[in-house]
PDB file of N, CA and C in Angstrom:
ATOM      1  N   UNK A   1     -73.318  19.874  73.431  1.00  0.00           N
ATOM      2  CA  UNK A   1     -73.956  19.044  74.444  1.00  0.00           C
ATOM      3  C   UNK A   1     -75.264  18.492  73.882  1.00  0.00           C
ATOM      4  N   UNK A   2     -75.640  17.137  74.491  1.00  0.00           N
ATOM      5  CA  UNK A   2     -76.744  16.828  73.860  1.00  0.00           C
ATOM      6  C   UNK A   2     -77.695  17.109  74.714  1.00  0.00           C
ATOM      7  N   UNK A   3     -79.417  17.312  74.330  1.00  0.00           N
ATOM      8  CA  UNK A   3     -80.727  17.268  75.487  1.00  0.00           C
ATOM      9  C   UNK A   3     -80.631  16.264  75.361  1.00  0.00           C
ATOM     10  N   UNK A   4     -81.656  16.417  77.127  1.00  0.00           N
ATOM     11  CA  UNK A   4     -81.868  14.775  77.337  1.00  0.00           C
ATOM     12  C   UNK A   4     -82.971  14.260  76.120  1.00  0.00           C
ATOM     13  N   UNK A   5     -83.540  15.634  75.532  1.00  0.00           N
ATOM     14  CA  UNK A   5     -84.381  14.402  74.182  1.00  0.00           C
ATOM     15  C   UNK A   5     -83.667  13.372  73.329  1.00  0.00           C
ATOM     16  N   UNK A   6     -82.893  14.390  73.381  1.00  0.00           N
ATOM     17  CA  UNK A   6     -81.844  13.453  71.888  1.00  0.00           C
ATOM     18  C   UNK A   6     -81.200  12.033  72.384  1.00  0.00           C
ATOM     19  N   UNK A   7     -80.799  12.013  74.110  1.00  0.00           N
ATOM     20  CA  UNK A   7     -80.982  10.969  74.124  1.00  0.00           C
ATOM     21  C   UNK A   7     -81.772   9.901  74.709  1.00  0.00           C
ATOM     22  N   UNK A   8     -82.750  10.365  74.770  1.00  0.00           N
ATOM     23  CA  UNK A   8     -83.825   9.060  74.862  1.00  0.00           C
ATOM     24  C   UNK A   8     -84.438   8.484  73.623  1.00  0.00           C
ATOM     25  N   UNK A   9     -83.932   9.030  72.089  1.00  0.00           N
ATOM     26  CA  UNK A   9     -85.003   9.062  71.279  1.00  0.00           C
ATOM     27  C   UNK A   9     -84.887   7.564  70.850  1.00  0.00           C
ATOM     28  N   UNK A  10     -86.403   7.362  70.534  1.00  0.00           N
ATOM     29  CA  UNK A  10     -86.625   6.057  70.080  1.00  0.00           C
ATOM     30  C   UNK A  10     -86.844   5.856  68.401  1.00  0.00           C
ATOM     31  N   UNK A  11     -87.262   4.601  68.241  1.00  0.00           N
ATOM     32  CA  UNK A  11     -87.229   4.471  66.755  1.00  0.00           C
ATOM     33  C   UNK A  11     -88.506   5.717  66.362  1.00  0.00           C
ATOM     34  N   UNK A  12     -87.872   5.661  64.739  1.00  0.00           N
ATOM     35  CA  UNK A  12     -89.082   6.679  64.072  1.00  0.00           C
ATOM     36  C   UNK A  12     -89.764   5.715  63.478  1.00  0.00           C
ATOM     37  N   UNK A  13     -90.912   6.225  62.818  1.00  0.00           N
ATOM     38  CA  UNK A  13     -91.859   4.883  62.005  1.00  0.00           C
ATOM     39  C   UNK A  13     -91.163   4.547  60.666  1.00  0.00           C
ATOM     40  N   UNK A  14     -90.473   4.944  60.104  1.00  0.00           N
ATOM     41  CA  UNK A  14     -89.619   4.503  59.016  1.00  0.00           C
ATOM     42  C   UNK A  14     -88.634   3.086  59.670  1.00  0.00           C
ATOM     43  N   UNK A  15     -88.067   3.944  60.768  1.00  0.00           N
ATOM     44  CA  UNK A  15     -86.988   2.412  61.101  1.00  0.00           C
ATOM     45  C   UNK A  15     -87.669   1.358  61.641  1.00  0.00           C
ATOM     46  N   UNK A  16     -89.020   1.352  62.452  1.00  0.00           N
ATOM     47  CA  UNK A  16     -90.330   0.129  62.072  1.00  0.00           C
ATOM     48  C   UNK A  16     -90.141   0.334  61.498  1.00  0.00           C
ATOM     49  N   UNK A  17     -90.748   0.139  60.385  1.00  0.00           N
ATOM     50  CA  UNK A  17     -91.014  -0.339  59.529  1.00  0.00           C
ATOM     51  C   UNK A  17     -90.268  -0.915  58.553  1.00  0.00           C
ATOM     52  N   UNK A  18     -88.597  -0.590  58.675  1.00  0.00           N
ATOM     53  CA  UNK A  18     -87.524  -1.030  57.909  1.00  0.00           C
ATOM     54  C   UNK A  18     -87.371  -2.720  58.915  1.00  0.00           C
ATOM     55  N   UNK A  19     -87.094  -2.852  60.208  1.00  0.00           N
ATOM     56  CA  UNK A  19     -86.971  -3.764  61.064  1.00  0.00           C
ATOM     57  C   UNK A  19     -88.399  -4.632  60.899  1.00  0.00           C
ATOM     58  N   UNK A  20     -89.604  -4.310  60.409  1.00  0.00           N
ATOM     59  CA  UNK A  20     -90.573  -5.288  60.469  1.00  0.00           C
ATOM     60  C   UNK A  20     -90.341  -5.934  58.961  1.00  0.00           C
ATOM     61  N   UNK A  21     -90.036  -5.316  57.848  1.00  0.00           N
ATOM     62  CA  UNK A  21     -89.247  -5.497  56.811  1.00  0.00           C
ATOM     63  C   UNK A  21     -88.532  -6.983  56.726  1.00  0.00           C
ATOM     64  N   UNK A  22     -87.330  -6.411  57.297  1.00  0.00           N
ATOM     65  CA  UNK A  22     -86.490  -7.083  57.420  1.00  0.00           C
ATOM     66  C   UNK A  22     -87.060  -8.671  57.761  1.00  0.00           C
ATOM     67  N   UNK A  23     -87.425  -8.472  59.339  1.00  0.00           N
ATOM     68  CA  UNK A  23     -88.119  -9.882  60.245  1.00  0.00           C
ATOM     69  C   UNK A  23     -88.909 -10.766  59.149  1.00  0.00           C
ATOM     70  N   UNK A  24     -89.411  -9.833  58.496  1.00  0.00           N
ATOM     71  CA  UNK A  24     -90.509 -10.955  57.056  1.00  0.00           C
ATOM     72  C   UNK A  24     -89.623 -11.571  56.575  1.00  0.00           C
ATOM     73  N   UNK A  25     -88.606 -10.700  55.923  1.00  0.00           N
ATOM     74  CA  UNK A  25     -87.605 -11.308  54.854  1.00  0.00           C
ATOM     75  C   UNK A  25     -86.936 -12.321  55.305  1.00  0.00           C
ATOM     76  N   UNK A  26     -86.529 -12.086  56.877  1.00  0.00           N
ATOM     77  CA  UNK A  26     -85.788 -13.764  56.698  1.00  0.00           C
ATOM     78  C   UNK A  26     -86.708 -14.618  57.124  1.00  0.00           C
ATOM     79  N   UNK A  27     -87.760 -14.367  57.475  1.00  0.00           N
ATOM     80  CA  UNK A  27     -88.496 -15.867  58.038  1.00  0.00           C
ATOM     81  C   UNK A  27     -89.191 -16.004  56.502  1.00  0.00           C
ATOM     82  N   UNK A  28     -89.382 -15.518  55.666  1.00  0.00           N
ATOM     83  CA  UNK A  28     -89.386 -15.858  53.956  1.00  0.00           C
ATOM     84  C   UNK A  28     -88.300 -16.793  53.843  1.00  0.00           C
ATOM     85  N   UNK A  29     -87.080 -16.220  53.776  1.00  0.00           N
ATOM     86  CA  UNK A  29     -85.648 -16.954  53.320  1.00  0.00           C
ATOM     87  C   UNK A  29     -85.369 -18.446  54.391  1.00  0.00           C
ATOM     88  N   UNK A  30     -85.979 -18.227  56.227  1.00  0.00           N
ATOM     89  CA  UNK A  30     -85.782 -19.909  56.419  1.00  0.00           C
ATOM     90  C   UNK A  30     -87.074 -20.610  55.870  1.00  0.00           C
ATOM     91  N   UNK A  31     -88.119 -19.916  55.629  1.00  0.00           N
ATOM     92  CA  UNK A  31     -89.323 -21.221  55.081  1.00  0.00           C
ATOM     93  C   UNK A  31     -88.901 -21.455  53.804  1.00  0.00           C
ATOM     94  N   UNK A  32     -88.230 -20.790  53.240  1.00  0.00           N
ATOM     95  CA  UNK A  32     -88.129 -21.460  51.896  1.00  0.00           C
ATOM     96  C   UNK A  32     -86.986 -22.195  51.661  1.00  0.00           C
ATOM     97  N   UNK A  33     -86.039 -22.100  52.489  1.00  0.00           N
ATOM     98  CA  UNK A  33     -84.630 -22.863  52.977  1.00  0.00           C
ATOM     99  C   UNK A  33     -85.349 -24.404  53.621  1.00  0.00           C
ATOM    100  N   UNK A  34     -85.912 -24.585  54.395  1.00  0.00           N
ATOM    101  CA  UNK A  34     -86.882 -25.401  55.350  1.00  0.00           C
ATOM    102  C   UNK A  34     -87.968 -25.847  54.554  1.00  0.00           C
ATOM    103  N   UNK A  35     -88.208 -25.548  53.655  1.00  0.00           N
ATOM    104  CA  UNK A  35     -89.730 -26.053  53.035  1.00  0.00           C
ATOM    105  C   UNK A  35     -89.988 -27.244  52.884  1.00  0.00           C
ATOM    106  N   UNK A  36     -89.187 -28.223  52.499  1.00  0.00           N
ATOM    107  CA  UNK A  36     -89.253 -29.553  52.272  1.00  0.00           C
ATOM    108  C   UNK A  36     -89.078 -30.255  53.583  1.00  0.00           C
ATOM    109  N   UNK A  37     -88.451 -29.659  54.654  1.00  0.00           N
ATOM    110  CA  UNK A  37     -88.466 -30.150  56.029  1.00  0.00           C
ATOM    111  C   UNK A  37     -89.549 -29.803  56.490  1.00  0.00           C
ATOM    112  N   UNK A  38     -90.352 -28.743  56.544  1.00  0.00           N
ATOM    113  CA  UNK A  38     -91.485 -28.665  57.267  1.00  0.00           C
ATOM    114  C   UNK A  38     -92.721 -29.356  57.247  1.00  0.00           C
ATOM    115  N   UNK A  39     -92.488 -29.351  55.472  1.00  0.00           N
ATOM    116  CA  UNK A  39     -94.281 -30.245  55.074  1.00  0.00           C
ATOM    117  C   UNK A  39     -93.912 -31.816  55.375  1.00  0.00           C
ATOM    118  N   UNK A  40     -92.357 -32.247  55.717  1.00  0.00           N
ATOM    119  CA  UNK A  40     -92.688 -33.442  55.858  1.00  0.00           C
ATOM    120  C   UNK A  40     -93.060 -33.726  57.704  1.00  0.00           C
ATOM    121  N   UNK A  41     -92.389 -32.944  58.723  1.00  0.00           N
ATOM    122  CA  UNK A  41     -93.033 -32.641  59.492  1.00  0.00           C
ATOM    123  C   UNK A  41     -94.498 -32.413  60.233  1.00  0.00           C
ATOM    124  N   UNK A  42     -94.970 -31.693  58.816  1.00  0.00           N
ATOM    125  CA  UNK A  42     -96.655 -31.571  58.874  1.00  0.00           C
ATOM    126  C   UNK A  42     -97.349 -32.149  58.566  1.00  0.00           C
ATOM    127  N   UNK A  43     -96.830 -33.688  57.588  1.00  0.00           N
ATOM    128  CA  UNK A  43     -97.482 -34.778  57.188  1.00  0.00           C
ATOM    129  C   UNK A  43     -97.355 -35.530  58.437  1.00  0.00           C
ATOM    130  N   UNK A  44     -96.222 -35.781  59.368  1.00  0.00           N
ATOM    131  CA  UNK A  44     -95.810 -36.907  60.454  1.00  0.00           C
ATOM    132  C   UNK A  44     -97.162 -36.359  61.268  1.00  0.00           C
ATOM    133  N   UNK A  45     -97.183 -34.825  61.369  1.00  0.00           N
ATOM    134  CA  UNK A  45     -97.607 -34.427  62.271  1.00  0.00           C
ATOM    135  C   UNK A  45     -99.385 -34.568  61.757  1.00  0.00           C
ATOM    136  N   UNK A  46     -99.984 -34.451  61.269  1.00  0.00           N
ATOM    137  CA  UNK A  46    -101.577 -34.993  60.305  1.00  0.00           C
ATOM    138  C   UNK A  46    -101.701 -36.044  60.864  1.00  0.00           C
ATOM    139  N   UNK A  47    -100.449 -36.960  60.417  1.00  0.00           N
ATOM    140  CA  UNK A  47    -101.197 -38.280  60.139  1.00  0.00           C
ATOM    141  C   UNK A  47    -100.954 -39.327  61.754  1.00  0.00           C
ATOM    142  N   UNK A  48     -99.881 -38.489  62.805  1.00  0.00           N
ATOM    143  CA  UNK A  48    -100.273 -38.756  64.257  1.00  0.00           C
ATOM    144  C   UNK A  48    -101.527 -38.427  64.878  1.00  0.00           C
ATOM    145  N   UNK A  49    -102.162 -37.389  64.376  1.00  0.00           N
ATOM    146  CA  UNK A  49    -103.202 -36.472  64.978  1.00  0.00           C
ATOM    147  C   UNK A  49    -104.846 -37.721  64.446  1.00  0.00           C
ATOM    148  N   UNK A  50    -104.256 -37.466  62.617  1.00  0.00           N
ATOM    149  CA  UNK A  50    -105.587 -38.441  62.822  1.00  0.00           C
ATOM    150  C   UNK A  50    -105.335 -40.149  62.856  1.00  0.00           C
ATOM    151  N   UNK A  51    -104.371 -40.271  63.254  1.00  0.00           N
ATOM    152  CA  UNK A  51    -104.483 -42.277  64.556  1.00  0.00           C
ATOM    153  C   UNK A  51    -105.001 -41.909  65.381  1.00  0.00           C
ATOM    154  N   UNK A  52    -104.797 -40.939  66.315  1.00  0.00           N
ATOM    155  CA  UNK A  52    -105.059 -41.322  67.870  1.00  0.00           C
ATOM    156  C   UNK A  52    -106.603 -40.523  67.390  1.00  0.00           C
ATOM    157  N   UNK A  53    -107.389 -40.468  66.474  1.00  0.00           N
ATOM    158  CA  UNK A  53    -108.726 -40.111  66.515  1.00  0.00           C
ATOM    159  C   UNK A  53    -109.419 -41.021  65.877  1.00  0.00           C
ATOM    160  N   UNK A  54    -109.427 -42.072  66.427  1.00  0.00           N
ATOM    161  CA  UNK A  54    -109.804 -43.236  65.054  1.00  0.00           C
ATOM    162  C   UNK A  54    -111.507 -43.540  66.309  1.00  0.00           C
TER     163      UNK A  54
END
């Protein structure tokens, strides 16, 4: 039979820390998949910002 500890248990700090891991790694793998889409994005997006500040 199980206690009720065993089943409530939550993550340990290893599995954070494996899952915060992870979350880096792919938002690494879409910015660098995306990279050439973003900066051109961030140029549209600059060079709207400074027109309407003229």
């Amino acid at each position: 039979m199980l206690d009720e500890k065993d089943k409530k248990r939550g993550l340990t700090i290893w599995e954070k820390i494996a899952v915060v891991i992870i979350v880096i790694l792919i938002i690494i793998i879409i910015l660098l998949i995306f990279n050439q889409n973003i900066k051109e994005y961030y140029e549209i997006l600059k060079n709207w910002y400074e027109g309407n500040n003229l």
